[in-house]
Structures are given as C-alpha cells and as structure tokens.
PDB file of N, CA and C in Angstrom:
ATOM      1  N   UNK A   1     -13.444   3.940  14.384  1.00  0.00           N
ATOM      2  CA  UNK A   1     -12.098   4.012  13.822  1.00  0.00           C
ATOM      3  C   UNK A   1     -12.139   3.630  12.345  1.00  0.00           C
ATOM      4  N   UNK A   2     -11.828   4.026  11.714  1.00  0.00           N
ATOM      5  CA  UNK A   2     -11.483   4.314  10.197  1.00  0.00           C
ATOM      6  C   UNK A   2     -10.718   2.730   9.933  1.00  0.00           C
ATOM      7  N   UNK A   3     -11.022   1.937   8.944  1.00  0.00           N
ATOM      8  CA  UNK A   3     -10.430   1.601   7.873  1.00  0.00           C
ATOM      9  C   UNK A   3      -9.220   1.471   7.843  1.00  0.00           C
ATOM     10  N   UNK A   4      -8.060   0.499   7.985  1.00  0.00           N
ATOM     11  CA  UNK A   4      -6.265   1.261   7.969  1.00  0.00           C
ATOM     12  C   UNK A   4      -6.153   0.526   6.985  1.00  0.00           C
ATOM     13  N   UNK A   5      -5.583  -0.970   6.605  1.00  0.00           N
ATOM     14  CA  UNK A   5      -5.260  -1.323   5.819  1.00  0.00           C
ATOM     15  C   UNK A   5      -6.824  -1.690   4.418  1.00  0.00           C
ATOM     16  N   UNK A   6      -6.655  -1.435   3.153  1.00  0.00           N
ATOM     17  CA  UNK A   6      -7.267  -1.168   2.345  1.00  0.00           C
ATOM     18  C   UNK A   6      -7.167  -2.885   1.562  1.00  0.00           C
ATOM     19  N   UNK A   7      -5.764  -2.419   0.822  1.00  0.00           N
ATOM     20  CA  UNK A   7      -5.567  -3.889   0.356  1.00  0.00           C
ATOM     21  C   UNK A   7      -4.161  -4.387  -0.093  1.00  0.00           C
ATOM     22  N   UNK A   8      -3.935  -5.375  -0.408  1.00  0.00           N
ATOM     23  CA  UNK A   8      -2.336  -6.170  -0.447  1.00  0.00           C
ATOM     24  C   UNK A   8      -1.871  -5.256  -1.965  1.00  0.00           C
ATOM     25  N   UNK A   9      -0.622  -4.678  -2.108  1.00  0.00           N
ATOM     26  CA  UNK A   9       0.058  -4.271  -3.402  1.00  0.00           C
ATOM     27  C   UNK A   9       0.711  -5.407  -3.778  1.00  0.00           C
ATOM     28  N   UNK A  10       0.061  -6.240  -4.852  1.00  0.00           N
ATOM     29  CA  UNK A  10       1.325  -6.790  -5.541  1.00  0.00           C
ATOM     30  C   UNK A  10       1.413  -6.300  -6.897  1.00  0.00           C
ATOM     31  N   UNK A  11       2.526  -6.306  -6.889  1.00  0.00           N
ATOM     32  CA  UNK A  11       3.780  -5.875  -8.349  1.00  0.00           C
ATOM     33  C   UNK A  11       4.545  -7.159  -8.408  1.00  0.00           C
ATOM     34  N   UNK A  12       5.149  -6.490  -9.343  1.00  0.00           N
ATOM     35  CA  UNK A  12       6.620  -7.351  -9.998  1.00  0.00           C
ATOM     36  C   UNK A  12       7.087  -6.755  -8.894  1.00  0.00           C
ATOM     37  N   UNK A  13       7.797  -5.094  -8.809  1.00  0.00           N
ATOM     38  CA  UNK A  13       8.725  -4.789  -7.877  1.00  0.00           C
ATOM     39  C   UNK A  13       8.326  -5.317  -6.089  1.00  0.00           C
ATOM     40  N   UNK A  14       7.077  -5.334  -6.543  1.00  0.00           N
ATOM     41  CA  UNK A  14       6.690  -5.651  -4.561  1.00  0.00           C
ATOM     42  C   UNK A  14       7.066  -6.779  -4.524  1.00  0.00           C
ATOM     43  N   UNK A  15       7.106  -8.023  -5.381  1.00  0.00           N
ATOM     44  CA  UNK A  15       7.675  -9.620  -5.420  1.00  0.00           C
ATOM     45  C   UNK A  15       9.138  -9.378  -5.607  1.00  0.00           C
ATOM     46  N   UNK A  16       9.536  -8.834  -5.895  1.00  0.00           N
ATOM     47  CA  UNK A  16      11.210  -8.752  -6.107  1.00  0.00           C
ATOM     48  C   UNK A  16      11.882  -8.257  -4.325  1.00  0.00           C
ATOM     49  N   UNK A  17      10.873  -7.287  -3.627  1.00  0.00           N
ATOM     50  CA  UNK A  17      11.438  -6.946  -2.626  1.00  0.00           C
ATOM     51  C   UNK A  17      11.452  -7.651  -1.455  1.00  0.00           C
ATOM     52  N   UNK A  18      10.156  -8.631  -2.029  1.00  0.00           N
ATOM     53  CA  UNK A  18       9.927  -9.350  -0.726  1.00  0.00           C
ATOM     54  C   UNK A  18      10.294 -10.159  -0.907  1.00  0.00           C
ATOM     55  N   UNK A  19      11.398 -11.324  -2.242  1.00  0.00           N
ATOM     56  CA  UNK A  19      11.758 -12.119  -1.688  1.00  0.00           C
ATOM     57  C   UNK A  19      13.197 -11.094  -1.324  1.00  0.00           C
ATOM     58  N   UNK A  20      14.058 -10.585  -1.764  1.00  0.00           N
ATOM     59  CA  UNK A  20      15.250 -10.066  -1.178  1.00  0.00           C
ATOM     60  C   UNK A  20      15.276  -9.288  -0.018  1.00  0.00           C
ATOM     61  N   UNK A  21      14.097  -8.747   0.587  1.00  0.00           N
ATOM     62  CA  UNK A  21      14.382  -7.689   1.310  1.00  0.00           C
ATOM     63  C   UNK A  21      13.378  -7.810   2.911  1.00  0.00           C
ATOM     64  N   UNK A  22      12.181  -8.806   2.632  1.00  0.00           N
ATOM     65  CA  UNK A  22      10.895  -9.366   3.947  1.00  0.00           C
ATOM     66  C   UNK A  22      10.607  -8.080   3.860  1.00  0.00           C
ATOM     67  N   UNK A  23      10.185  -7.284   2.660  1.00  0.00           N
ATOM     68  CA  UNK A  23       9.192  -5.914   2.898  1.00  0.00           C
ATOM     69  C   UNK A  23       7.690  -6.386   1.885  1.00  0.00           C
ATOM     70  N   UNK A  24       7.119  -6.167   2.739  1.00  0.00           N
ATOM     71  CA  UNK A  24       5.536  -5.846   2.007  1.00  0.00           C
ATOM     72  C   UNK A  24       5.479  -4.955   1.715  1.00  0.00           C
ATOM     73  N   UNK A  25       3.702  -4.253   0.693  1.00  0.00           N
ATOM     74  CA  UNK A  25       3.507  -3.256   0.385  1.00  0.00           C
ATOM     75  C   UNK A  25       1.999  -3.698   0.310  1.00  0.00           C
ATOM     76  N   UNK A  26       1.443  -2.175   1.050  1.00  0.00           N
ATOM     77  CA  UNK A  26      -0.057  -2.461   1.183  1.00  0.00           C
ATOM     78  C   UNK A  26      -0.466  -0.960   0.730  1.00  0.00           C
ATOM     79  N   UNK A  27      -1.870  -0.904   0.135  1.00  0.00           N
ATOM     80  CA  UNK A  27      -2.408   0.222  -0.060  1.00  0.00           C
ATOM     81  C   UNK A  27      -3.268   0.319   1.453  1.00  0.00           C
ATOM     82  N   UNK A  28      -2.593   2.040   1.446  1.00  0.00           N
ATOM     83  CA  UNK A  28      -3.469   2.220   3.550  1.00  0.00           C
ATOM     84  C   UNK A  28      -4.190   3.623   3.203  1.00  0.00           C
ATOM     85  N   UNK A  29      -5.118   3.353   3.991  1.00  0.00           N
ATOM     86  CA  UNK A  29      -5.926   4.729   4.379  1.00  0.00           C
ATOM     87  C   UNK A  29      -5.172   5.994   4.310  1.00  0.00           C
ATOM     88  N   UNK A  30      -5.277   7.211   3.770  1.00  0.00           N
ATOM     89  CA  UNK A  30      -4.511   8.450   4.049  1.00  0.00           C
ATOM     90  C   UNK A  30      -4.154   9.009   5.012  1.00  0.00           C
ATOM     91  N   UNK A  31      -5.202   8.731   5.879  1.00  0.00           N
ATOM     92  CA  UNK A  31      -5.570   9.408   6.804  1.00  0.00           C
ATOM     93  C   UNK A  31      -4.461   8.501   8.280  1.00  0.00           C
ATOM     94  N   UNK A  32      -3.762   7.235   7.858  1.00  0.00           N
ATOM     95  CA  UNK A  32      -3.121   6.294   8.705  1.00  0.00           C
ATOM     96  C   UNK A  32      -1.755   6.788   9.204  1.00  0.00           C
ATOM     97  N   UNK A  33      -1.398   6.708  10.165  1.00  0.00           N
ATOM     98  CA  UNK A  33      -0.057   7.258  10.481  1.00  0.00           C
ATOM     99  C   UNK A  33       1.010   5.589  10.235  1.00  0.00           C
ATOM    100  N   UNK A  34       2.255   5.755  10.861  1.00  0.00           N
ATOM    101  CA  UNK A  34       3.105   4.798  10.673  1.00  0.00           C
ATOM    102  C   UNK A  34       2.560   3.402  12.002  1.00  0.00           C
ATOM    103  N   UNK A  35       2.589   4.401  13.302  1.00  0.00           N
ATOM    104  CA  UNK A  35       2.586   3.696  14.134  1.00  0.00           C
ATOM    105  C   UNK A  35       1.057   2.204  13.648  1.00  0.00           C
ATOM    106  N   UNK A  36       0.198   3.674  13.610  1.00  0.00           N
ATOM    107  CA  UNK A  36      -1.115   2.582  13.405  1.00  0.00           C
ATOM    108  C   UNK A  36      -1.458   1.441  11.717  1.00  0.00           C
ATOM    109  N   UNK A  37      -0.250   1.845  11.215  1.00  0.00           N
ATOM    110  CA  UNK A  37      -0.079   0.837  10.234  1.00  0.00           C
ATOM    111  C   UNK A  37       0.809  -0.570  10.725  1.00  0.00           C
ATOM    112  N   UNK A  38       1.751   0.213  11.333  1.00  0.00           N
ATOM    113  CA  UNK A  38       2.405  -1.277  12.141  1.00  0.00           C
ATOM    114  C   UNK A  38       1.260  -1.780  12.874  1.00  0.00           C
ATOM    115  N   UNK A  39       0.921  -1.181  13.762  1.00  0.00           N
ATOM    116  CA  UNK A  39      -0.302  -2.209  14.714  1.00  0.00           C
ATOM    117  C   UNK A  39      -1.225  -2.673  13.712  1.00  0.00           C
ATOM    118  N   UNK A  40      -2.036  -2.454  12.938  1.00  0.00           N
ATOM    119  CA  UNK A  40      -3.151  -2.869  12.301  1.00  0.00           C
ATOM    120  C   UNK A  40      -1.883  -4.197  11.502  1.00  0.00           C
ATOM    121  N   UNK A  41      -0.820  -4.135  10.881  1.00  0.00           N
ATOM    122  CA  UNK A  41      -0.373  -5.298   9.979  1.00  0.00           C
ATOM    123  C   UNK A  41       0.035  -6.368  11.332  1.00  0.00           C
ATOM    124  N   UNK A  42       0.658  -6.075  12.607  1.00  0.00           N
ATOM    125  CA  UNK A  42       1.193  -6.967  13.550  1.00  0.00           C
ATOM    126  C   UNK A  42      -0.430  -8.098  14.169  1.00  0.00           C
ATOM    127  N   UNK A  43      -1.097  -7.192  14.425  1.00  0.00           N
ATOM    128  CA  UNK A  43      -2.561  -7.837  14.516  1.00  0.00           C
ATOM    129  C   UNK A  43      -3.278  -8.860  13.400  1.00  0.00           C
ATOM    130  N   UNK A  44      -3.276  -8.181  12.403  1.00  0.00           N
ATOM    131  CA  UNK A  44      -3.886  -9.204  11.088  1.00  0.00           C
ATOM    132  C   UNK A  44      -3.199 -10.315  11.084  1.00  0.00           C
ATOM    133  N   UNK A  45      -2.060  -9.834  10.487  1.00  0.00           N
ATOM    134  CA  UNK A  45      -1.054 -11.078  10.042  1.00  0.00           C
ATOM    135  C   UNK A  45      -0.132 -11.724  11.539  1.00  0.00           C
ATOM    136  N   UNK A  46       0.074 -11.393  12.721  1.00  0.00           N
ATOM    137  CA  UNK A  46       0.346 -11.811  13.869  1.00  0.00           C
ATOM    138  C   UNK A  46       1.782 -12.129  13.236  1.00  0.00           C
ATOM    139  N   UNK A  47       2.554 -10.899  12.645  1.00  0.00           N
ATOM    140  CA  UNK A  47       3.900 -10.632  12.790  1.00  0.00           C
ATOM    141  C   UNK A  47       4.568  -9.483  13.397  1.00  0.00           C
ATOM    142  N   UNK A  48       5.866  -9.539  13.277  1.00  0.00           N
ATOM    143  CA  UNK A  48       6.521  -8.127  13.800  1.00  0.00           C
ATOM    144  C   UNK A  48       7.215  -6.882  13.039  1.00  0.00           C
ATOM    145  N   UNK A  49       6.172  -5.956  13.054  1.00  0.00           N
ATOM    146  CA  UNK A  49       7.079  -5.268  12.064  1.00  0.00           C
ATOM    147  C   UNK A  49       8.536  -4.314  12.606  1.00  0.00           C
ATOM    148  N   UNK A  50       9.131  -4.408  11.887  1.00  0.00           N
ATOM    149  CA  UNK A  50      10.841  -3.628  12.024  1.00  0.00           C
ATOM    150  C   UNK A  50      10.606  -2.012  11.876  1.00  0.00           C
ATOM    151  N   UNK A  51       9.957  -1.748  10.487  1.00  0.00           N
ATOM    152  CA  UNK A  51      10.274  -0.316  10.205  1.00  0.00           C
ATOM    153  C   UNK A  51       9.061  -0.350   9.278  1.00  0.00           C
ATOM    154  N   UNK A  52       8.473   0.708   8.840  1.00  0.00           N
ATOM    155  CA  UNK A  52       7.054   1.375   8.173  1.00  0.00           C
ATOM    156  C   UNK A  52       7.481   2.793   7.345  1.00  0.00           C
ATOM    157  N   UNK A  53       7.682   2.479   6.201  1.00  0.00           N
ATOM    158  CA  UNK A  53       7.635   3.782   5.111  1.00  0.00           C
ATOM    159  C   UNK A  53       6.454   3.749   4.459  1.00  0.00           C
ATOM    160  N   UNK A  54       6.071   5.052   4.008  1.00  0.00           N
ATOM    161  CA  UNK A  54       4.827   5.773   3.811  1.00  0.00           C
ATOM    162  C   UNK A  54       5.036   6.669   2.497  1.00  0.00           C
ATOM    163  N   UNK A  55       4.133   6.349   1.499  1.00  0.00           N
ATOM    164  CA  UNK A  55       4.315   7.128   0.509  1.00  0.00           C
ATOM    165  C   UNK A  55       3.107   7.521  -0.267  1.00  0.00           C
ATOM    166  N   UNK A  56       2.936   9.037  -0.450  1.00  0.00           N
ATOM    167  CA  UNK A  56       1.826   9.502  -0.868  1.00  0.00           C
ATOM    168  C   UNK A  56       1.611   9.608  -2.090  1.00  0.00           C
ATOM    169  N   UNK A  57       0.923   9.208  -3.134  1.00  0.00           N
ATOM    170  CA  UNK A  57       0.748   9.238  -4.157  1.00  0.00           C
ATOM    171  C   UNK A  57      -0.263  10.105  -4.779  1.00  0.00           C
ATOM    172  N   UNK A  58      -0.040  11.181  -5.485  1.00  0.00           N
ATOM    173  CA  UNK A  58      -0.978  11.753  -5.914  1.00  0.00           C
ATOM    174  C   UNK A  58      -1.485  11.849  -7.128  1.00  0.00           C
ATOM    175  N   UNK A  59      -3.151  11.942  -7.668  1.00  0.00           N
ATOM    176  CA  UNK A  59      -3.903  12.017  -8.735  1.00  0.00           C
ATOM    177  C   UNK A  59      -3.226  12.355  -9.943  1.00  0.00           C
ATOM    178  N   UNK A  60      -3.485  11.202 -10.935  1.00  0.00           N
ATOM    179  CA  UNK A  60      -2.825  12.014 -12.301  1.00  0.00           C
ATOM    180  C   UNK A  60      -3.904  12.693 -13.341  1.00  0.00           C
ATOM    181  N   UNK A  61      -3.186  13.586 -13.667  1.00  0.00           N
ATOM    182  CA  UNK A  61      -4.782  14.428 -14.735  1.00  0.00           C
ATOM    183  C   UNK A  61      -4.915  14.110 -15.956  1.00  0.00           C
ATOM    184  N   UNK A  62      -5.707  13.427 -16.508  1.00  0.00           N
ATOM    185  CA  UNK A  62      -6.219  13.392 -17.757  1.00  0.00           C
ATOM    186  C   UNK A  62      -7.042  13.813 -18.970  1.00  0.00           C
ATOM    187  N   UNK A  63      -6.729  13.618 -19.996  1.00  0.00           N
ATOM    188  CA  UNK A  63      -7.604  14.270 -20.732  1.00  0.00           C
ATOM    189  C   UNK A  63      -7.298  13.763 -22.202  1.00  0.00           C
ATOM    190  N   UNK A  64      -9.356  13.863 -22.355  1.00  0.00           N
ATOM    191  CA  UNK A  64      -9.526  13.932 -23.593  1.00  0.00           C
ATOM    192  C   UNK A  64     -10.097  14.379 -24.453  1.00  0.00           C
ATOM    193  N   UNK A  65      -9.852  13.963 -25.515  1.00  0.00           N
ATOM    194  CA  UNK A  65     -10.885  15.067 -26.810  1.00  0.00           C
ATOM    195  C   UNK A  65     -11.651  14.440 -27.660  1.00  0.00           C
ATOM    196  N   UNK A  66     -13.027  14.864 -26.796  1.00  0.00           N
ATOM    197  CA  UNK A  66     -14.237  14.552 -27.402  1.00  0.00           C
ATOM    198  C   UNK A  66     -14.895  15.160 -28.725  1.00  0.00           C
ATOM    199  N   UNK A  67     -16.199  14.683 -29.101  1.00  0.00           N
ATOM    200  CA  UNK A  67     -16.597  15.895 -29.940  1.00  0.00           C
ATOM    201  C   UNK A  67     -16.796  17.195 -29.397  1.00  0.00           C
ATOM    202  N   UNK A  68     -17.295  16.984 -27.969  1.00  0.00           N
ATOM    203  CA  UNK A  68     -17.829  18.071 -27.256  1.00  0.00           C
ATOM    204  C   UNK A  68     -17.148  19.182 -27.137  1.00  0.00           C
ATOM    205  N   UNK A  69     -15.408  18.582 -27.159  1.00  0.00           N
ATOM    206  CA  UNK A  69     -14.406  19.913 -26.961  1.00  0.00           C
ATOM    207  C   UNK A  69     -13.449  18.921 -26.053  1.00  0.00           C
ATOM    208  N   UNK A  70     -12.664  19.213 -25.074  1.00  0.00           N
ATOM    209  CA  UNK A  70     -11.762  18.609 -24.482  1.00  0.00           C
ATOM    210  C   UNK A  70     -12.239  18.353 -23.097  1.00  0.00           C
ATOM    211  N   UNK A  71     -12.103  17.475 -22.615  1.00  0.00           N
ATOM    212  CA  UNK A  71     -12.605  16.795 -20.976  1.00  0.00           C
ATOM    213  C   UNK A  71     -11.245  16.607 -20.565  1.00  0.00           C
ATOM    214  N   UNK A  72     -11.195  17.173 -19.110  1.00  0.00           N
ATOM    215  CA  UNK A  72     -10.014  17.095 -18.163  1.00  0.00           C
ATOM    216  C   UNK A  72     -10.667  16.274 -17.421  1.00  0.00           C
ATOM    217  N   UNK A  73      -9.898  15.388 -16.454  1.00  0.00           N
ATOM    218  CA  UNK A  73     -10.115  14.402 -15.051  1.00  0.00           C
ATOM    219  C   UNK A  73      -8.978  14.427 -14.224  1.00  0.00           C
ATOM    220  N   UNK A  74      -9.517  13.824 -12.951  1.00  0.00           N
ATOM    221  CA  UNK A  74      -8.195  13.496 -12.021  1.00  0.00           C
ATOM    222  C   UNK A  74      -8.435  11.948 -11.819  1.00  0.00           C
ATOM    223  N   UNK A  75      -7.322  10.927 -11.723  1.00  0.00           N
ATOM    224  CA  UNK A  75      -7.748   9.879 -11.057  1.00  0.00           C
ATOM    225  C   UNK A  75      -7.408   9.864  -9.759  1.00  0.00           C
ATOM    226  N   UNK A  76      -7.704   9.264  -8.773  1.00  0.00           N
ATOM    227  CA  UNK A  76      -7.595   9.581  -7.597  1.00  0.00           C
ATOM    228  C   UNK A  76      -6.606   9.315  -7.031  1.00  0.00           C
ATOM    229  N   UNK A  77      -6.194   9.780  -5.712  1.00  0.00           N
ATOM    230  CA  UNK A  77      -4.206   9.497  -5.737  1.00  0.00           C
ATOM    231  C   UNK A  77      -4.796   8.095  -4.141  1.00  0.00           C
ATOM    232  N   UNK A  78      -3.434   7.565  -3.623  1.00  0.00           N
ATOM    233  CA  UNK A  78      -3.593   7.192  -2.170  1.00  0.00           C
ATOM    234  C   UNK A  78      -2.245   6.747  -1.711  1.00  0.00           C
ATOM    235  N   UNK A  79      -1.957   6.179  -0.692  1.00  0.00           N
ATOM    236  CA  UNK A  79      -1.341   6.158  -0.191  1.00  0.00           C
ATOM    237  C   UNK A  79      -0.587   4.441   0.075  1.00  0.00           C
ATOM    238  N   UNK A  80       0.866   4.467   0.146  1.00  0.00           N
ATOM    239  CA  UNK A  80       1.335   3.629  -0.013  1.00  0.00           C
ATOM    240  C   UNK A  80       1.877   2.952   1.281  1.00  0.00           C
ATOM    241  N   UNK A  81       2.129   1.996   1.774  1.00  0.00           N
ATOM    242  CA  UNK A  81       3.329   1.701   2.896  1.00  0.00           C
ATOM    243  C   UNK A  81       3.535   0.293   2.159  1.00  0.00           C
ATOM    244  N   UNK A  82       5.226   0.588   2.935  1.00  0.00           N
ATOM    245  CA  UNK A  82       6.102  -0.739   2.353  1.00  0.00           C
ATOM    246  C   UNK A  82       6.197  -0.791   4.037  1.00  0.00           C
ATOM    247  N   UNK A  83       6.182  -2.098   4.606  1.00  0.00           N
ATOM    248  CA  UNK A  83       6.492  -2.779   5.816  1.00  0.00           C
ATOM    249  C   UNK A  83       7.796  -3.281   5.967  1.00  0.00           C
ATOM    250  N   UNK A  84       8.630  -3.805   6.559  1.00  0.00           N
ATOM    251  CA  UNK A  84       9.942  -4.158   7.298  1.00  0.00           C
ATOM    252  C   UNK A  84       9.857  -5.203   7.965  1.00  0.00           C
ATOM    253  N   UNK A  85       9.754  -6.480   7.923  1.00  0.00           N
ATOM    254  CA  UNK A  85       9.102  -7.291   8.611  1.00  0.00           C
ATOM    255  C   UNK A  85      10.765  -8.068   9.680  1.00  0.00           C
ATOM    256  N   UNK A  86      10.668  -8.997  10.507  1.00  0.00           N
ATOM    257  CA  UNK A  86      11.629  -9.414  11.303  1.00  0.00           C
ATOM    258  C   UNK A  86      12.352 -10.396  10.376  1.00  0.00           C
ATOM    259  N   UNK A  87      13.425 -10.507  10.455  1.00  0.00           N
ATOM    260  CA  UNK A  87      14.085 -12.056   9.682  1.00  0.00           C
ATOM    261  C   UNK A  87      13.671 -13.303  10.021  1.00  0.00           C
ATOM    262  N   UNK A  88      12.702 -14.001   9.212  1.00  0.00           N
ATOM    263  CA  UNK A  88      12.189 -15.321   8.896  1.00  0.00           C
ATOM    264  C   UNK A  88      11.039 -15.181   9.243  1.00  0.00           C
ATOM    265  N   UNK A  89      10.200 -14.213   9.346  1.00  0.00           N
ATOM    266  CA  UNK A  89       8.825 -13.944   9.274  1.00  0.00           C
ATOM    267  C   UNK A  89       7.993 -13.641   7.723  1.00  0.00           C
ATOM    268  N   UNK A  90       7.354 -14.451   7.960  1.00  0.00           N
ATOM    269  CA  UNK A  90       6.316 -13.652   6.374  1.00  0.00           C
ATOM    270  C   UNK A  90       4.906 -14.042   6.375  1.00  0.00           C
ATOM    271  N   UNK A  91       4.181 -13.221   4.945  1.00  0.00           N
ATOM    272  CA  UNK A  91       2.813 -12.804   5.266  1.00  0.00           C
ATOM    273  C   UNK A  91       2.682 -14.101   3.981  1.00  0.00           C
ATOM    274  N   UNK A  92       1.712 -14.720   3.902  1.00  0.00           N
ATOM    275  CA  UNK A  92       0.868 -14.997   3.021  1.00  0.00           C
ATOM    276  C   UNK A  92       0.286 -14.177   2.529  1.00  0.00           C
ATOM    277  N   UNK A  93       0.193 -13.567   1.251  1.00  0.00           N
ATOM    278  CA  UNK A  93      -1.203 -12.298   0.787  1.00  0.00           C
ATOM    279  C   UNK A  93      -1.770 -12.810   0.175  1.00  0.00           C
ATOM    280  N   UNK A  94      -1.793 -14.059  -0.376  1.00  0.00           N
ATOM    281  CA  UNK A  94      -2.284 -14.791  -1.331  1.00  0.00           C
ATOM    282  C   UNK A  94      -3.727 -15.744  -0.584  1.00  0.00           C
ATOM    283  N   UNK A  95      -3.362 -15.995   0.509  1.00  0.00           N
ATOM    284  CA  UNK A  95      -4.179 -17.031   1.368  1.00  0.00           C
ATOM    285  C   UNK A  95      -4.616 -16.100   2.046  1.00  0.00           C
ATOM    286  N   UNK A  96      -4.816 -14.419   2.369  1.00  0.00           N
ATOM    287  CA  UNK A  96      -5.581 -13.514   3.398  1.00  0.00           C
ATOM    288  C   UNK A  96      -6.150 -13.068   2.359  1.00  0.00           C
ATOM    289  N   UNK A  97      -5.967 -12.539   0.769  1.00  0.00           N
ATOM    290  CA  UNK A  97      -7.091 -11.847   0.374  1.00  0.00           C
ATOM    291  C   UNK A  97      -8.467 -12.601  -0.437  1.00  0.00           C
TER     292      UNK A  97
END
C-alpha cells in the first residue's frame, strides 16, 4: 500500500483555520481517495475526522533565459486535503513531525 499522508501543511492560512475552524491541512499522495485519508489521519493522530476536502494542485511552468536561449520547466503539482476534525479534538503537528 502506497504512502497516504506525505506531510503536515503549515501556513499562515492553515493556522488561521485551525484555530477558528479544527481543520488541518496535509500534503497526501495523489493517488489517495477521501475515505483513505480519513482512515490514515484517524489512525496516526487517534482522532475523528468529520469531513475530508481534496484539492489538486497542478505544476507551474517556468522559464528562463539563459545564454543558451530560453529553458522552460514544470514544477511539480500535488495534492492537498484540509481535514474536519470533531469539536475539542486536535492534532499536535508540531510534536508528530
């Protein structure tokens, strides 16, 4: 079995949501559906999740200009979930990573 959760997102906006809102945000495997993101976060962290949004992020293209002439790139895209956690439950991300 593949890999699900990758690693903890923190932001400014991911700290703003989680204190107003008990949502996390984790970078997950692409390949992860909702269900098996709830199970893989209820297992780790031995909470309950409410609800699981999923957001795909894709590669931005870059480029520059060398002597050589101009170089294009992609950086690589992945995938997002924000978690829903129960009222008065929370994760430490600070003390798991």
């Amino acid at each position: 079995m593949h890999q699900i959760l990758i690693r903890p997102l923190i932001t400014e906006k991911m700290s703003d949501l989680t204190a107003e809102h008990q949502q996390y945000g984790f970078i997950v495997n692409p390949k992860a559906n909702k269900i098996e993101i709830a199970k893989a976060i209820e297992s780790k962290f031995n909470v309950h999740v409410e609800a699981v949004k999923t957001i795909n992020r894709e590669g931005k293209v870059k480029t520059q200009f060398r002597k050589s002439g101009r170089f294009s790139g992609k950086s690589s895209g992945f995938k997002k979930a924000i978690v829903t956690l129960r009222e008065g439950e929370t994760i430490d991300l600070f003390e798991e990573v």
